[in-house]
PDB file of N, CA and C in Angstrom:
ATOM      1  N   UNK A   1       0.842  -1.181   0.000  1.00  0.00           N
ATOM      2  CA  UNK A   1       0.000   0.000   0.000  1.00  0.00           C
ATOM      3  C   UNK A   1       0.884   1.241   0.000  1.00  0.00           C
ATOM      4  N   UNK A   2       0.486   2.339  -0.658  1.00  0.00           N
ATOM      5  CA  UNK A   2       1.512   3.406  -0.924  1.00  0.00           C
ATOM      6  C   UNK A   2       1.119   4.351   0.294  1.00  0.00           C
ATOM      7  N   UNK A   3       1.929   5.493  -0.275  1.00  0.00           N
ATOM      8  CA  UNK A   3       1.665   6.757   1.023  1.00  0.00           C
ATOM      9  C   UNK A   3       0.045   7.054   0.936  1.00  0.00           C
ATOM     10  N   UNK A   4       0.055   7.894   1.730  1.00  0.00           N
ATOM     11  CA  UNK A   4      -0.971   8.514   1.842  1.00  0.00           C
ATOM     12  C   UNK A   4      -0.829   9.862   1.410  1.00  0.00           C
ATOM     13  N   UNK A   5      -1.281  10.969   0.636  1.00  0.00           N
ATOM     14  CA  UNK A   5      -0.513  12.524   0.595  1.00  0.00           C
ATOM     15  C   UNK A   5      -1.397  13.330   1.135  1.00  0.00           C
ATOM     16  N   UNK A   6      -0.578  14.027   1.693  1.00  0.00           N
ATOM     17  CA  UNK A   6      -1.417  15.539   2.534  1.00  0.00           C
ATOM     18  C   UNK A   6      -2.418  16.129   1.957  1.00  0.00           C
ATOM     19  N   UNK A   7      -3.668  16.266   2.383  1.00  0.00           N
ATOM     20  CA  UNK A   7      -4.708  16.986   1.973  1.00  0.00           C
ATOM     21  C   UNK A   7      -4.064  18.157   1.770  1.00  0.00           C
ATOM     22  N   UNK A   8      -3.747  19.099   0.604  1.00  0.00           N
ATOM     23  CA  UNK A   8      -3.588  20.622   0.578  1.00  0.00           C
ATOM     24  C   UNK A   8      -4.221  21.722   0.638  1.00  0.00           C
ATOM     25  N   UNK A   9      -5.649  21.903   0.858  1.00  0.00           N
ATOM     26  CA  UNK A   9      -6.532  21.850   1.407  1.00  0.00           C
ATOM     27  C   UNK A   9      -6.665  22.389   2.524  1.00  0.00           C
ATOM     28  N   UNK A  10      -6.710  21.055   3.225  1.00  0.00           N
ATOM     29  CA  UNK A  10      -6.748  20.829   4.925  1.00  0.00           C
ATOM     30  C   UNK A  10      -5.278  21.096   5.454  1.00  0.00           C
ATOM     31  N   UNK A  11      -4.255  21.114   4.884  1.00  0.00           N
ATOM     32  CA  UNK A  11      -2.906  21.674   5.334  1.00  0.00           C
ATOM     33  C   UNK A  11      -2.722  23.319   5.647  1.00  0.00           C
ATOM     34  N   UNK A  12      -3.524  23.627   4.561  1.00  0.00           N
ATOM     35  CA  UNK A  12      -3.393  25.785   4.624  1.00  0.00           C
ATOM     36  C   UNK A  12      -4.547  26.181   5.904  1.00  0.00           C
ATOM     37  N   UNK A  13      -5.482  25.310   6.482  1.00  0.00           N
ATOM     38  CA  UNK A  13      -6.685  25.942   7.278  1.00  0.00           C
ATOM     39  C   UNK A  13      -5.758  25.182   8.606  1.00  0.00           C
ATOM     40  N   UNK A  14      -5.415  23.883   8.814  1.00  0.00           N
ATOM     41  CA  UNK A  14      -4.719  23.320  10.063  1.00  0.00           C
ATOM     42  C   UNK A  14      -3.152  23.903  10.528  1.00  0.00           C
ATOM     43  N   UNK A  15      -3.024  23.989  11.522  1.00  0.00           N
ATOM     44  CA  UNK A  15      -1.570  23.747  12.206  1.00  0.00           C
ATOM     45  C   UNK A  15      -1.594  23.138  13.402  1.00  0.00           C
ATOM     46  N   UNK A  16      -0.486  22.728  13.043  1.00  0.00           N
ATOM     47  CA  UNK A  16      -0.116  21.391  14.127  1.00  0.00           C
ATOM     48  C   UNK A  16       0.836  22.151  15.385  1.00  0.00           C
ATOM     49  N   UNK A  17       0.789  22.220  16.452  1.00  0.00           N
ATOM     50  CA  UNK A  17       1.688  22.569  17.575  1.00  0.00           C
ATOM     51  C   UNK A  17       2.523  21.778  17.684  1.00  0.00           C
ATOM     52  N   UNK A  18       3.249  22.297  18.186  1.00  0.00           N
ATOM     53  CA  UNK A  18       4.804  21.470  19.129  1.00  0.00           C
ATOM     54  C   UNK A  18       4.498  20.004  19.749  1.00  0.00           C
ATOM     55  N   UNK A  19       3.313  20.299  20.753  1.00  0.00           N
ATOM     56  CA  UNK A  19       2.813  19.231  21.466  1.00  0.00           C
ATOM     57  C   UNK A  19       1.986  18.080  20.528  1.00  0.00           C
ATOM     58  N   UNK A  20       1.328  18.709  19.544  1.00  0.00           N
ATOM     59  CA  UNK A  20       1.134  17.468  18.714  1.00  0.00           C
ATOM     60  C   UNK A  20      -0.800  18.055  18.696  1.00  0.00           C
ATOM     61  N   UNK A  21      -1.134  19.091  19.689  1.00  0.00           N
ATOM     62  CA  UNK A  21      -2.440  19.636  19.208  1.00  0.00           C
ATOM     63  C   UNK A  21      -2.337  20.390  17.892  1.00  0.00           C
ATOM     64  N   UNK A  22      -4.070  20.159  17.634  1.00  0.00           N
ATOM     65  CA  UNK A  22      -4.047  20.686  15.890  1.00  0.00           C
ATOM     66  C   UNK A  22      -5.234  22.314  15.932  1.00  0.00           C
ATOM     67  N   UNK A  23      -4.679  23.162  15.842  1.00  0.00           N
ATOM     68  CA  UNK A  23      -5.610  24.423  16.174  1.00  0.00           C
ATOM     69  C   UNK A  23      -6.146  24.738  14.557  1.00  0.00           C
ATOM     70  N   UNK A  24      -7.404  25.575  14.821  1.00  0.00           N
ATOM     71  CA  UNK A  24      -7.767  26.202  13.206  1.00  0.00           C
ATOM     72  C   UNK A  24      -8.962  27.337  13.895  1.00  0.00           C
ATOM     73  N   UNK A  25      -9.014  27.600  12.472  1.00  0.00           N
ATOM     74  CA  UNK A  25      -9.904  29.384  12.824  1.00  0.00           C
ATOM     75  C   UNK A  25     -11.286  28.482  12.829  1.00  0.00           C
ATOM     76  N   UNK A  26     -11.868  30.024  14.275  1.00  0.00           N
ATOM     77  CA  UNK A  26     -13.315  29.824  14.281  1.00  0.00           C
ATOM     78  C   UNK A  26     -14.228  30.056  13.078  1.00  0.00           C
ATOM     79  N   UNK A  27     -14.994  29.177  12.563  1.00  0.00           N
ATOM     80  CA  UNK A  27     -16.315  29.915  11.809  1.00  0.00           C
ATOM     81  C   UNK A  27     -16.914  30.785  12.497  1.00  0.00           C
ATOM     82  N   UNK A  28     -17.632  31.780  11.478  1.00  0.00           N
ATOM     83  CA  UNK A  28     -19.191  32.756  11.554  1.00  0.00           C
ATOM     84  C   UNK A  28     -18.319  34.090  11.893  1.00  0.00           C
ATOM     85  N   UNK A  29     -17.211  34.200  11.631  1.00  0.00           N
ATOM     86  CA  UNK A  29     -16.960  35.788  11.564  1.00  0.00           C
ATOM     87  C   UNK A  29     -16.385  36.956   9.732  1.00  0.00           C
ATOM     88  N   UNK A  30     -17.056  35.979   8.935  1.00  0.00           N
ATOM     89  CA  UNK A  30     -16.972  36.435   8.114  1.00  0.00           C
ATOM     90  C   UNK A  30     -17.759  37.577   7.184  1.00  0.00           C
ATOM     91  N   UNK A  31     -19.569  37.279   7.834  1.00  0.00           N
ATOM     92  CA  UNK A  31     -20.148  38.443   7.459  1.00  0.00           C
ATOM     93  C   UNK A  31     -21.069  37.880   8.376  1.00  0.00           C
ATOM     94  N   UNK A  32     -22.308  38.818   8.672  1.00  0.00           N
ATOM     95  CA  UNK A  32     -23.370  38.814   9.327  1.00  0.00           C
ATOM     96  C   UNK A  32     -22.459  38.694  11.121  1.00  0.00           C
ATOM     97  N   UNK A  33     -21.610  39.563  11.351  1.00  0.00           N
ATOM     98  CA  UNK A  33     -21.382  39.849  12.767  1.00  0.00           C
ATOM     99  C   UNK A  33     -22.187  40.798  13.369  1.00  0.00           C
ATOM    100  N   UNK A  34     -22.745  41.883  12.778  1.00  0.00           N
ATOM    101  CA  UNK A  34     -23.850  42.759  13.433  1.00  0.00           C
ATOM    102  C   UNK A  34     -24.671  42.320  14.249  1.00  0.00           C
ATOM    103  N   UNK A  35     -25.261  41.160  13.838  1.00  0.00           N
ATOM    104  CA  UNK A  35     -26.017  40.665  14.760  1.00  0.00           C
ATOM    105  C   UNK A  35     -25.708  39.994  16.266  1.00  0.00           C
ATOM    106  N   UNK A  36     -24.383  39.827  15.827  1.00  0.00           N
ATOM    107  CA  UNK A  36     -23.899  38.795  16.770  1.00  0.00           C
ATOM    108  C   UNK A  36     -23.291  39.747  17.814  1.00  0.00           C
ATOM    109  N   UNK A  37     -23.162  39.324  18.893  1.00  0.00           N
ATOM    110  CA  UNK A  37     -23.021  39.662  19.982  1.00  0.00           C
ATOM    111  C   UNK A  37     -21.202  40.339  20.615  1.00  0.00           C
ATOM    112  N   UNK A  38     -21.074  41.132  21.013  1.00  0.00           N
ATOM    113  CA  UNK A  38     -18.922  41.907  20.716  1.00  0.00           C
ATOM    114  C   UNK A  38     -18.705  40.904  21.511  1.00  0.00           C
ATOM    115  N   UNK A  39     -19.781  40.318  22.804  1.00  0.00           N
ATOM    116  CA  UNK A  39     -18.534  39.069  23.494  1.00  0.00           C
ATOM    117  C   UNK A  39     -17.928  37.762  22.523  1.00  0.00           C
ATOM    118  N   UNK A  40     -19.256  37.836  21.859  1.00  0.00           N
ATOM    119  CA  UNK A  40     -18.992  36.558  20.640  1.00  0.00           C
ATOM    120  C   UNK A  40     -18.054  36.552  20.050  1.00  0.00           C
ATOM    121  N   UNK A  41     -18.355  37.683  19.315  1.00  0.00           N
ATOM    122  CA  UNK A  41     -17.128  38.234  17.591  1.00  0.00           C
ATOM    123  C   UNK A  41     -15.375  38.366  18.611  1.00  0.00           C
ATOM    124  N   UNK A  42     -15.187  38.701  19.699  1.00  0.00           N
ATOM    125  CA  UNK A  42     -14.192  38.998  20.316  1.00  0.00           C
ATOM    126  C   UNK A  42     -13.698  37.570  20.614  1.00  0.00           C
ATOM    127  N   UNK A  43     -14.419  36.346  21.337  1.00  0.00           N
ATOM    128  CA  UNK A  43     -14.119  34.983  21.711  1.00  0.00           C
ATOM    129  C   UNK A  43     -14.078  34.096  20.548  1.00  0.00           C
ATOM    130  N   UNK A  44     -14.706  35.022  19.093  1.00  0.00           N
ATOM    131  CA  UNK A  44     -14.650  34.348  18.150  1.00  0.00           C
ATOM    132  C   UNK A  44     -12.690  34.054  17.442  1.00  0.00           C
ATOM    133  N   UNK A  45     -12.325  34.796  17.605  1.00  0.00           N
ATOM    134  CA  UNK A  45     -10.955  35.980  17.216  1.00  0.00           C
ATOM    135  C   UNK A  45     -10.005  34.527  18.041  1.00  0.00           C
ATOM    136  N   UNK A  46     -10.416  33.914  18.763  1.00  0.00           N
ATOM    137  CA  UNK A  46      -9.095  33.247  19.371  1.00  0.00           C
ATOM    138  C   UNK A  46      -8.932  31.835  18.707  1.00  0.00           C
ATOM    139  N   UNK A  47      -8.051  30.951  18.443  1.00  0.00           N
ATOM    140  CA  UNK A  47      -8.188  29.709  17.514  1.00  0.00           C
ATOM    141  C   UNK A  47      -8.321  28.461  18.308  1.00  0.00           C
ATOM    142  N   UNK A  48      -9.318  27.738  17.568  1.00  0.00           N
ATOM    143  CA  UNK A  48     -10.328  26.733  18.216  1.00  0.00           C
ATOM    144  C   UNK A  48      -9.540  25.538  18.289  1.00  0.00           C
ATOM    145  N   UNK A  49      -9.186  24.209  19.057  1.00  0.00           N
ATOM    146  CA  UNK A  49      -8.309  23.257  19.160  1.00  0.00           C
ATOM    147  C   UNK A  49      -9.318  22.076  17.987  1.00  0.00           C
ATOM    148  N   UNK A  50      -9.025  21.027  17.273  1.00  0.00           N
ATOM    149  CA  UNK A  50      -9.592  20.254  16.743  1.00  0.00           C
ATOM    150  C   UNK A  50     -10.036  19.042  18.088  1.00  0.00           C
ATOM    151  N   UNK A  51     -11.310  18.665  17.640  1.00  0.00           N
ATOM    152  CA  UNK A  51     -11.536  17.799  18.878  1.00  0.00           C
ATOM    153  C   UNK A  51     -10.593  16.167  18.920  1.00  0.00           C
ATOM    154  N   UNK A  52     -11.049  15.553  19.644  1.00  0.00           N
ATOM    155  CA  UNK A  52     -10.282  14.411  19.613  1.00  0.00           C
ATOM    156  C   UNK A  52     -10.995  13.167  18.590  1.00  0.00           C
ATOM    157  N   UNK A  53     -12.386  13.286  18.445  1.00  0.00           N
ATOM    158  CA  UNK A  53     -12.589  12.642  17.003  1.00  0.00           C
ATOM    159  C   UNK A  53     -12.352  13.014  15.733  1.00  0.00           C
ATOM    160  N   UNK A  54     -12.735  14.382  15.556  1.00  0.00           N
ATOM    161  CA  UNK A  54     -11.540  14.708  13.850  1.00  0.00           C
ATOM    162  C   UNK A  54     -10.179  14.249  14.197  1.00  0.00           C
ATOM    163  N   UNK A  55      -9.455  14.221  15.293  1.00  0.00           N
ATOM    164  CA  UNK A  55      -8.283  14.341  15.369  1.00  0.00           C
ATOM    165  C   UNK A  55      -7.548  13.003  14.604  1.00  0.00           C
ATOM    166  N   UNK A  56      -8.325  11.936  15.833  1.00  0.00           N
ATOM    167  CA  UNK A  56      -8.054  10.331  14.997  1.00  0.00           C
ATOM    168  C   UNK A  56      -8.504   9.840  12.754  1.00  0.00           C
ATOM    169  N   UNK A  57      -9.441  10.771  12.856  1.00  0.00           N
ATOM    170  CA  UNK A  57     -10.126  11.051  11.846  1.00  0.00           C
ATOM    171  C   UNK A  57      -9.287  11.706  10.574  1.00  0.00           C
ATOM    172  N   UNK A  58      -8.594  12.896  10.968  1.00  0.00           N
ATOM    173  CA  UNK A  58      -7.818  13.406  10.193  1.00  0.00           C
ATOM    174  C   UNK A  58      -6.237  13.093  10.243  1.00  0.00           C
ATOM    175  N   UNK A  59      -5.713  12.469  11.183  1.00  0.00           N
ATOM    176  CA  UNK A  59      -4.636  12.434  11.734  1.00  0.00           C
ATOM    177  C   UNK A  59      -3.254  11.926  10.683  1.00  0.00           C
ATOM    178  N   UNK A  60      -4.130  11.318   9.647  1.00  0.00           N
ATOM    179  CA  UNK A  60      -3.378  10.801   8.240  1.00  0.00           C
ATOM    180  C   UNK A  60      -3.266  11.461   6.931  1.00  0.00           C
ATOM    181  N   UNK A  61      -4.244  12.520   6.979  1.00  0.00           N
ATOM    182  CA  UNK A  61      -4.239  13.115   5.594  1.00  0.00           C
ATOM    183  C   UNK A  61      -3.812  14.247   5.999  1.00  0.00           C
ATOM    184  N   UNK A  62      -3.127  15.036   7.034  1.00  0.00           N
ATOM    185  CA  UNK A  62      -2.631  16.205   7.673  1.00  0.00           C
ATOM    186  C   UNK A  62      -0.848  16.058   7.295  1.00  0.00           C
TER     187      UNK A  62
END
């Protein structure tokens, strides 16, 4: 069975940390923030960890 190759894709939206966690940007701050709430759009702004089922899930095509 051959390699597997990196989603390129899923390589430009993921990064991988030191420790081996995989962070990526929050959705829903791209338009329609008016509505949404400054605590939101502000907690939106910080980068979200991938959970531990994408993690096993993606853990090969990364």
């Amino acid at each position: 069975m051959g390699k597997v190759k990196t989603h390129s894709g899923l390589s430009k939206v993921l990064k991988v940390r030191k420790s081996g966690t995989i962070t990526l940007r929050q959705t829903g701050l791209n338009h329609k923030t008016g509505k949404k709430s400054g605590a939101v759009n502000r907690a939106k702004r910080k980068n979200a960890l991938l959970s531990k089922a994408d993690y096993k899930r993606l853990k090969k095509v990364i």
